[in-house]
N, C-alpha and C. Protein backbone atom coordinates (compact mmCIF):
# COMPACT_ATOMS: atom_id res chain seq x y z
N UNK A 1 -18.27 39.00 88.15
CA UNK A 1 -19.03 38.83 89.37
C UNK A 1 -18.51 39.74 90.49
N UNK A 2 -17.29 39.84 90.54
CA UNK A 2 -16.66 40.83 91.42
C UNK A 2 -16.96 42.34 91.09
N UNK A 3 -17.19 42.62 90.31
CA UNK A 3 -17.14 43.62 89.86
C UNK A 3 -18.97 44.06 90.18
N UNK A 4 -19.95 43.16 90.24
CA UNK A 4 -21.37 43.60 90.63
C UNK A 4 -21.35 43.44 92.21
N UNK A 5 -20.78 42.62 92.74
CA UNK A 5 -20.51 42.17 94.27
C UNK A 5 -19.84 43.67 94.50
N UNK A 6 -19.17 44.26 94.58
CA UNK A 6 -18.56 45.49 95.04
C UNK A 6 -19.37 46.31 94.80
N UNK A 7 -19.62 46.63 93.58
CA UNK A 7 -20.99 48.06 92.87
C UNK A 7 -21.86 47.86 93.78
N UNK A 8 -22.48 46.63 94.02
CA UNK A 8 -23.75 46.74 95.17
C UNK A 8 -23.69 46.98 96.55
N UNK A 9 -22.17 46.58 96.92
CA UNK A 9 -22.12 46.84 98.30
C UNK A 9 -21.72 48.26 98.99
N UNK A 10 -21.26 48.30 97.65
CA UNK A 10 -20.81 50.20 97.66
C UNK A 10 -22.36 51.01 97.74
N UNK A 11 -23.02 50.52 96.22
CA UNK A 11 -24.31 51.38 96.52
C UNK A 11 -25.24 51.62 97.93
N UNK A 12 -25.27 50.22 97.94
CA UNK A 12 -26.20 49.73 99.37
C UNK A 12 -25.77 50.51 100.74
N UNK A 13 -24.68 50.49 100.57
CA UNK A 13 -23.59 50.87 102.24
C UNK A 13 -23.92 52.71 101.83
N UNK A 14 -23.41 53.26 100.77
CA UNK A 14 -23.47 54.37 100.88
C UNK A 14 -24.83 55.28 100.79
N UNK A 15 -26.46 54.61 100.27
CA UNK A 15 -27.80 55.05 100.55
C UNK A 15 -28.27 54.69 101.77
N UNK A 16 -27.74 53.19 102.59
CA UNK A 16 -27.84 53.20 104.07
C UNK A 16 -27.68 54.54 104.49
N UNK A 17 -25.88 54.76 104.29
CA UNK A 17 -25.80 55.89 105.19
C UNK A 17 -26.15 57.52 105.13
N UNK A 18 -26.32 57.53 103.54
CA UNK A 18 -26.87 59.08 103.58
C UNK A 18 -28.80 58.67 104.00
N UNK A 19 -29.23 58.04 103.85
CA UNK A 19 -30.63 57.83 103.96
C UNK A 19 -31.01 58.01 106.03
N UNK A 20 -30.11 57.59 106.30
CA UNK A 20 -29.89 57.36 107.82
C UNK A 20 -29.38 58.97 108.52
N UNK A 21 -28.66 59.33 108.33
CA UNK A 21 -28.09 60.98 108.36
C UNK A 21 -28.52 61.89 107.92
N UNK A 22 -28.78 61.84 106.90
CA UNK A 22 -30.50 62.48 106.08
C UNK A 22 -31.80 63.23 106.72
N UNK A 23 -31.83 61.58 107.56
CA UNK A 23 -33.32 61.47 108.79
C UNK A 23 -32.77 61.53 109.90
N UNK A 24 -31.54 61.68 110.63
CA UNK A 24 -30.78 61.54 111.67
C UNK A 24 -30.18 62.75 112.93
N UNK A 25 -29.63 63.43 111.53
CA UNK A 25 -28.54 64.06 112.15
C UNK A 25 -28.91 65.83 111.58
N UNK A 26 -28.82 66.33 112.47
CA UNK A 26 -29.23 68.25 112.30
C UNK A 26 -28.07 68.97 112.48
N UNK A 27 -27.27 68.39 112.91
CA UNK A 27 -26.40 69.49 112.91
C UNK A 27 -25.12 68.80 112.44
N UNK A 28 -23.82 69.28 112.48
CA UNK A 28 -22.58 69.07 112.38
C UNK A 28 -21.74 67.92 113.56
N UNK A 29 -21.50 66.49 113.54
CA UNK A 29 -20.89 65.99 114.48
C UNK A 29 -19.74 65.59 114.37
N UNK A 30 -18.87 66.65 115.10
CA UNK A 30 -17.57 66.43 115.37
C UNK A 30 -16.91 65.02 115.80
N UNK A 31 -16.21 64.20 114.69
CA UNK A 31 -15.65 63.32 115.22
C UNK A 31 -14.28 63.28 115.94
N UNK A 32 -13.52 64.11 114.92
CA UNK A 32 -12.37 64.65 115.48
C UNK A 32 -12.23 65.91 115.45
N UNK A 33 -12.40 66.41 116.57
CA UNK A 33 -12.57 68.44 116.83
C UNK A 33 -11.65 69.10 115.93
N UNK A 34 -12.51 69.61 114.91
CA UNK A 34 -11.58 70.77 113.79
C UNK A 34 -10.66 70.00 112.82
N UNK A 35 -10.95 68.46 112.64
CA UNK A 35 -10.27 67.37 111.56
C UNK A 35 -11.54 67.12 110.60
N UNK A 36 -12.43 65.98 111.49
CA UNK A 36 -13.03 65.24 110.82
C UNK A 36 -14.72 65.12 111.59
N UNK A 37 -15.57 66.00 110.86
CA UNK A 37 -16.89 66.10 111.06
C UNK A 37 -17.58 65.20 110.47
N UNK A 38 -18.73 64.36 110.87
CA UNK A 38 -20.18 64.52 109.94
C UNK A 38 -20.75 65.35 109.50
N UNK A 39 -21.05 66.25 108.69
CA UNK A 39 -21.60 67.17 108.04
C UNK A 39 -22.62 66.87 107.14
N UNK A 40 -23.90 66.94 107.07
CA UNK A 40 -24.86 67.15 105.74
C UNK A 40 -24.72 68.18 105.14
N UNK A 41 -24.47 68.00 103.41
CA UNK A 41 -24.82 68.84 102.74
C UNK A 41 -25.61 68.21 101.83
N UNK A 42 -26.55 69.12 101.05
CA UNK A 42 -27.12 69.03 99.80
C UNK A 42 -26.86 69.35 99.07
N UNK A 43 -25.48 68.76 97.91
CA UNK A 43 -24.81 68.97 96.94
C UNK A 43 -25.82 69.13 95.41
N UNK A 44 -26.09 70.55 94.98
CA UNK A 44 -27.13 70.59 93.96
C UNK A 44 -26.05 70.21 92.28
N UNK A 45 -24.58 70.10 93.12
CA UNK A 45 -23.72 70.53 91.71
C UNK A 45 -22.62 69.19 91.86
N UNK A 46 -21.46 69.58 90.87
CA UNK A 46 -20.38 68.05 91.13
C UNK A 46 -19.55 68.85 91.86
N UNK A 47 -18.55 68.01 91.45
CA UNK A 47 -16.94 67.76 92.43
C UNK A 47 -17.16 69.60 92.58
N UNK A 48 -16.69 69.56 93.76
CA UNK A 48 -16.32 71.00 94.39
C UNK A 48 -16.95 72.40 93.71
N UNK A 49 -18.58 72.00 93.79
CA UNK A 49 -19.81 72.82 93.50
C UNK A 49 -19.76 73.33 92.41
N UNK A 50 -19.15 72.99 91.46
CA UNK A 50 -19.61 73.11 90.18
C UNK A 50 -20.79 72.75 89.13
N UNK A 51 -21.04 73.39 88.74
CA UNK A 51 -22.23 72.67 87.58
C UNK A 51 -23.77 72.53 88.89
N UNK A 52 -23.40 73.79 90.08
CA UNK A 52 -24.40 73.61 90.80
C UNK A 52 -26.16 74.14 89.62
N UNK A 53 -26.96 73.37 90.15
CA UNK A 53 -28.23 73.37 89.76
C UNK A 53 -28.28 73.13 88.29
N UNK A 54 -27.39 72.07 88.36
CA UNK A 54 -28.00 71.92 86.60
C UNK A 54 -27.77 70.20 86.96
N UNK A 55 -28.77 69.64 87.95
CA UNK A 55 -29.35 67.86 88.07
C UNK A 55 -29.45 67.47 86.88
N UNK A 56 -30.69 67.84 85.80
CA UNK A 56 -30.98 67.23 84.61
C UNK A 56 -29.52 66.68 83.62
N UNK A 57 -28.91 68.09 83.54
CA UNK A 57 -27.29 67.74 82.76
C UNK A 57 -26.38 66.62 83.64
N UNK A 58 -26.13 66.73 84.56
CA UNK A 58 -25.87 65.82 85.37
C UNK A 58 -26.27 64.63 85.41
N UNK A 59 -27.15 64.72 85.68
CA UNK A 59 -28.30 62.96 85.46
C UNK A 59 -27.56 62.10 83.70
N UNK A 60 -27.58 62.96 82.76
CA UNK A 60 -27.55 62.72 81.63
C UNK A 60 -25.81 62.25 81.63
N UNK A 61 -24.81 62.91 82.30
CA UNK A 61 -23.67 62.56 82.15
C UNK A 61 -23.67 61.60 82.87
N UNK A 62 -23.96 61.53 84.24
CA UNK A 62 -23.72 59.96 85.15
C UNK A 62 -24.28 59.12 84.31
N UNK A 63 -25.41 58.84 83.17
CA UNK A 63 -26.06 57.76 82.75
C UNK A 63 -25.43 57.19 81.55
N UNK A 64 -24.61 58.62 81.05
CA UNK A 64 -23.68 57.99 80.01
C UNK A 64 -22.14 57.48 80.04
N UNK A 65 -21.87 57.88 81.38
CA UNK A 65 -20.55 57.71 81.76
C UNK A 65 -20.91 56.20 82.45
N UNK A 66 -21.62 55.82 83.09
CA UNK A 66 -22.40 54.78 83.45
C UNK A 66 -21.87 53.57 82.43
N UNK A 67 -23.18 53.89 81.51
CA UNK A 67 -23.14 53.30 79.87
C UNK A 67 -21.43 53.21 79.48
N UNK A 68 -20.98 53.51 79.42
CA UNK A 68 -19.44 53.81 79.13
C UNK A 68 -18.72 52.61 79.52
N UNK A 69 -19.07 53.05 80.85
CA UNK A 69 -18.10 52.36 81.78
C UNK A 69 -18.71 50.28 82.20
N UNK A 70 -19.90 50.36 81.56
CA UNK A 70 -20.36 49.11 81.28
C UNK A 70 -20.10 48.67 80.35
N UNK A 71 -19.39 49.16 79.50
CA UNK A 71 -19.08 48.76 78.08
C UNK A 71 -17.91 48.20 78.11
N UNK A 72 -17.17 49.34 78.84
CA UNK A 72 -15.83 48.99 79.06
C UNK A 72 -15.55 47.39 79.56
N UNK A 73 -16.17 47.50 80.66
CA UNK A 73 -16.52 46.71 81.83
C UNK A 73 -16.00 45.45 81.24
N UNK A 74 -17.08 45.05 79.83
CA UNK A 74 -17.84 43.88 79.46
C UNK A 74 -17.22 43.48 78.31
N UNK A 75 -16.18 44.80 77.56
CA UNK A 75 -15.15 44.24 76.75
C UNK A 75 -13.48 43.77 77.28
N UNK A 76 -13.43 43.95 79.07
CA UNK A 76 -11.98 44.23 79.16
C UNK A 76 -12.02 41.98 79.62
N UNK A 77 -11.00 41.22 79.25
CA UNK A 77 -11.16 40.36 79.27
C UNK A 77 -9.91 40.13 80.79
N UNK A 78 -9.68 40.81 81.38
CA UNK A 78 -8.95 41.58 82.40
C UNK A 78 -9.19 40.07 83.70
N UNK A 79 -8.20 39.53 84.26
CA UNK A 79 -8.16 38.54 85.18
C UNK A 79 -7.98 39.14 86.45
N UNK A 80 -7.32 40.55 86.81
CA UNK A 80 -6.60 40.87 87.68
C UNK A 80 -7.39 41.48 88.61
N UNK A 81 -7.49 40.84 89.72
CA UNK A 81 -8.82 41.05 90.89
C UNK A 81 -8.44 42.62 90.98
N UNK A 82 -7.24 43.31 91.33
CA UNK A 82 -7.80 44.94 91.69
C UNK A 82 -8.49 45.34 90.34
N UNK A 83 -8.20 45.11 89.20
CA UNK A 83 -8.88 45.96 88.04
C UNK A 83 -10.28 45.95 88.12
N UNK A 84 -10.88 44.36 88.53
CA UNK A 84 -12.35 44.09 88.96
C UNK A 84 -12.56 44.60 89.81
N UNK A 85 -12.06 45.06 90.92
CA UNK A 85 -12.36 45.81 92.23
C UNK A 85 -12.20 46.96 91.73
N UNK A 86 -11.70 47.83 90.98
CA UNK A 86 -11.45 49.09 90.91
C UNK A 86 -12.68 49.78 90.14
N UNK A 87 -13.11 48.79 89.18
CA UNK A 87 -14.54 48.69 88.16
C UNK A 87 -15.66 48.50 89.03
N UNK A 88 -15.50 47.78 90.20
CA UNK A 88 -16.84 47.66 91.13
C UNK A 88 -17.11 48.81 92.25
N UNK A 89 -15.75 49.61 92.69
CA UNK A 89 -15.77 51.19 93.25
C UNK A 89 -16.22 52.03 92.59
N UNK A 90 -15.81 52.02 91.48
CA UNK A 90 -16.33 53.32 90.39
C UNK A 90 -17.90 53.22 89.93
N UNK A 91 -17.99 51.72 89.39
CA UNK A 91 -19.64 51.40 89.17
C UNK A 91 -21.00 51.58 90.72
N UNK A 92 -20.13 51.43 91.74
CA UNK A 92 -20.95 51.50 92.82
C UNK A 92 -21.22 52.64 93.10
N UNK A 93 -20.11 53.45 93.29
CA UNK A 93 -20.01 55.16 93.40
C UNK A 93 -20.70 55.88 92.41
N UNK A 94 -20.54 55.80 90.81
CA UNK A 94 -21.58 56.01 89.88
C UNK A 94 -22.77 56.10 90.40
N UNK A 95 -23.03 54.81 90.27
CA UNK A 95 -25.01 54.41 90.60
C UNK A 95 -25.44 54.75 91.76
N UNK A 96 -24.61 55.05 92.94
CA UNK A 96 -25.21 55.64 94.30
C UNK A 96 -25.18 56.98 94.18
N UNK A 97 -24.48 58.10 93.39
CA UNK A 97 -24.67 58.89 93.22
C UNK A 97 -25.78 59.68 92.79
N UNK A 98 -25.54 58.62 91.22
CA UNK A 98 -27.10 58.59 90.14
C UNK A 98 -28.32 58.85 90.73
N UNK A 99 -28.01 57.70 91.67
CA UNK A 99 -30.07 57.43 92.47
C UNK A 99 -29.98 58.86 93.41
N UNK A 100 -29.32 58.86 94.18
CA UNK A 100 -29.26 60.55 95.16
C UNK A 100 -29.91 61.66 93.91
N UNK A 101 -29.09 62.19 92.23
CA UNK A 101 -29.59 63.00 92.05
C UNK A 101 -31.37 62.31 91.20
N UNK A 102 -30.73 61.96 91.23
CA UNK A 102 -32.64 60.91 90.49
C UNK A 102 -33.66 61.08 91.59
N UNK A 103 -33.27 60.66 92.80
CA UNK A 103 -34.41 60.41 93.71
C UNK A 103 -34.52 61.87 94.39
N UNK A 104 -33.66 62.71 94.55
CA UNK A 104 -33.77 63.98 95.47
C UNK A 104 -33.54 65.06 94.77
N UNK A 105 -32.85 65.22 93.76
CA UNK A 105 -32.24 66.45 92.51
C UNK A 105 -30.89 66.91 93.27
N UNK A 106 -30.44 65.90 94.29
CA UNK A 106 -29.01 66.37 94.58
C UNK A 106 -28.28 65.32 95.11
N UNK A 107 -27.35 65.22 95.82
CA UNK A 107 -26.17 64.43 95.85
C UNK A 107 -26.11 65.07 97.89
N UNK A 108 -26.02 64.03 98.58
CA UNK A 108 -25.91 64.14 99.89
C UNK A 108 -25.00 63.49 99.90
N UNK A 109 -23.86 64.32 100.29
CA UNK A 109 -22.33 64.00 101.06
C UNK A 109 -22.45 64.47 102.59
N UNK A 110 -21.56 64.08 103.06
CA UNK A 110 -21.36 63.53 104.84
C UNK A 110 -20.06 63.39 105.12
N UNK A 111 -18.93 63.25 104.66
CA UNK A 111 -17.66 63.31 105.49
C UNK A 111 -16.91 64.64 105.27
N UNK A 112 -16.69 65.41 106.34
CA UNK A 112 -16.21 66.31 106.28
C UNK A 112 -14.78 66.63 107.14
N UNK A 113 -13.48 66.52 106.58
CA UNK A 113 -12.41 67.22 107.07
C UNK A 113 -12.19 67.93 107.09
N UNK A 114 -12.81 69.04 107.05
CA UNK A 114 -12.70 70.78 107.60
C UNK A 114 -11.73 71.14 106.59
N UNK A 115 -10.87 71.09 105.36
CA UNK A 115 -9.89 71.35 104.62
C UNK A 115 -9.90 70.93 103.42
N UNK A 116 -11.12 70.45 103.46
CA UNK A 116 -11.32 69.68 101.98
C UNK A 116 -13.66 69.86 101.38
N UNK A 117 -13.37 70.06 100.56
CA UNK A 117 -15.18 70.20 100.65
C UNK A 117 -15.84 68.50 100.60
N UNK A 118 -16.87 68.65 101.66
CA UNK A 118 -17.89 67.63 102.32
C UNK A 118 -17.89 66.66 100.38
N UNK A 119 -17.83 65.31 101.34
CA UNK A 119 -17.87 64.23 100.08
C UNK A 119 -18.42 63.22 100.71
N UNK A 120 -18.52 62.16 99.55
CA UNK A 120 -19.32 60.85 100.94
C UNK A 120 -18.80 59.71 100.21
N UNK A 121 -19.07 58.23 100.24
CA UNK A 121 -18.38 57.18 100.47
C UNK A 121 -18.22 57.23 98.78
N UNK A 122 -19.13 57.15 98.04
CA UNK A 122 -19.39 57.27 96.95
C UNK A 122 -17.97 57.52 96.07
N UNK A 123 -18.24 58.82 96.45
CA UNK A 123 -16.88 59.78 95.96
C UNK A 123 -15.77 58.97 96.12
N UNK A 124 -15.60 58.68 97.27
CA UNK A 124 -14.50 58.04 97.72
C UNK A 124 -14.05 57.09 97.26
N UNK A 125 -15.03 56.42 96.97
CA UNK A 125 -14.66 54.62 95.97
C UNK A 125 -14.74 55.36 94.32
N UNK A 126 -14.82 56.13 93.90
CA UNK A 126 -14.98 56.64 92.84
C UNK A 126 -13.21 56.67 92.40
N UNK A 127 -12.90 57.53 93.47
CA UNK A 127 -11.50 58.12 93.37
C UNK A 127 -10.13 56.94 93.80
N UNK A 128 -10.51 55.99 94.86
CA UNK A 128 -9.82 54.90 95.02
C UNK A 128 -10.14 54.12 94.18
N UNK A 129 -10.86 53.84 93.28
CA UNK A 129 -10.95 52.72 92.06
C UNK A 129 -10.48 53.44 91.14
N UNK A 130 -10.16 54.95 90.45
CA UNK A 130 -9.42 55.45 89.43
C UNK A 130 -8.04 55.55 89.97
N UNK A 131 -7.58 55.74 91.30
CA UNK A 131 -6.60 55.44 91.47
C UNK A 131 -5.88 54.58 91.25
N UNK A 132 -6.34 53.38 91.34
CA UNK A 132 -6.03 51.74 91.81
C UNK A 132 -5.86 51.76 90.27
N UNK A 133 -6.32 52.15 89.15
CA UNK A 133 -6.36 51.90 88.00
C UNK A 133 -5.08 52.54 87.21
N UNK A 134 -4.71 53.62 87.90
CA UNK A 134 -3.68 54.26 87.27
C UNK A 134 -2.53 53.54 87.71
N UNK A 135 -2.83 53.27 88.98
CA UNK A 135 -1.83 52.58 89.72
C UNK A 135 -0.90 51.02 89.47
N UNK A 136 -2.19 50.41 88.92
CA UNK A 136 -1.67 49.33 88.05
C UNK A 136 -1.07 49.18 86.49
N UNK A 137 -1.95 50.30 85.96
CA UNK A 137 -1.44 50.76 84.39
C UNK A 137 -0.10 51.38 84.76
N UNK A 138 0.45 51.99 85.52
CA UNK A 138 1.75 52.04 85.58
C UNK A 138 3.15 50.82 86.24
N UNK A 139 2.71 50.22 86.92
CA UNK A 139 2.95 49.41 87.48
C UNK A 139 3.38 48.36 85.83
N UNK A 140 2.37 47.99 85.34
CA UNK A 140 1.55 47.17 84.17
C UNK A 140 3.08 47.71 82.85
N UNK A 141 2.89 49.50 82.95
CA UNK A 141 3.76 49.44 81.95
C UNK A 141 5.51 49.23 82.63
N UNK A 142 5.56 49.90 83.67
CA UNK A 142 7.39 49.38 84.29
C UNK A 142 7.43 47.68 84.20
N UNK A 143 6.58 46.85 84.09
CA UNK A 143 7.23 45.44 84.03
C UNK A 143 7.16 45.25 82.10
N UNK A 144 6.81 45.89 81.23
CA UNK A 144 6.91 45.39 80.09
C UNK A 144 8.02 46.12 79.83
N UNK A 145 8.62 47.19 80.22
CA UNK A 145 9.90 47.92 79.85
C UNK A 145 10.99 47.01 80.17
N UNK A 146 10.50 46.12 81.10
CA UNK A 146 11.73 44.87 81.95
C UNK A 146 11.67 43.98 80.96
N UNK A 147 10.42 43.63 80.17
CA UNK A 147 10.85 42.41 79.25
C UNK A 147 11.31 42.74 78.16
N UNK A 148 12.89 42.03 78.08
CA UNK A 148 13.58 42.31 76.46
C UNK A 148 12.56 42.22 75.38
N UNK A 149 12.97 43.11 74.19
CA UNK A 149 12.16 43.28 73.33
C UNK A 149 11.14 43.94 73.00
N UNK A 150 10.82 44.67 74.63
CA UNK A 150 9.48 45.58 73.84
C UNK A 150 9.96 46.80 73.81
């Protein structure tokens, strides 16, 4: 349940805001002068413009990485609220992505720190839920090295 409670609030929060900025905003708004802009772009490609103009291939990997990651999801018998939270960042970020290249043939990102290329919330819970995941799988393995015997 945690894990659809997060995916949706992620999706929802992050098509609010590109849908809103989208129709909103024309130019570049400096939040913090020469840090941290609003920026629209129309991302035709992935992570750091790669695989620009090829939506269809794209579409096909988010739907199977998707699929994947529902599988995963639904076999991990996992109690530990960040692992469910980390599965509901990644699944939310997924599917808000998905619908951007589904509904437009691209991916609209909006936060821009002038030092890093324009990304949007999406991304962001994408990368803090694989984090959070590594983060505990290590964590996960230093306490079984503590118990005698393994």
């Amino acid at each position: 349940m945690v894990v659809l409670i997060v995916s949706f609030i992620v999706s929802l929060t992050d098509f609010i805001l590109k849908n809103h900025l989208k129709n909103n905003l024309f130019q570049s708004l400096p939040v913090i002068k020469d840090v941290f802009h609003i920026t629209i772009v129309f991302n035709t490609g992935a992570a750091f413009g790669i695989l620009n103009n090829k939506n269809c291939f794209l579409v096909c990997i988010s739907v199977i990485f998707i699929i994947f990651l529902l599988i995963i999801i639904s076999r991990d018998n996992e109690k530990n609220f960040l692992i469910k939270l980390s599965y509901g960042l990644i699944l939310g970020g997924a599917l808000s992505n998905l619908f951007d290249r589904i509904l437009y043939g691209y991916v609209i990102d909006y936060l821009d720190f002038q030092i890093w290329p324009v990304f949007n919330l999406s991304d962001a819970c994408i990368t803090i839920g694989v984090s959070l995941i590594i983060l505990q799988s290590i964590k996960q393995r230093k306490n079984e090295k503590r118990i005698p015997g393994n």
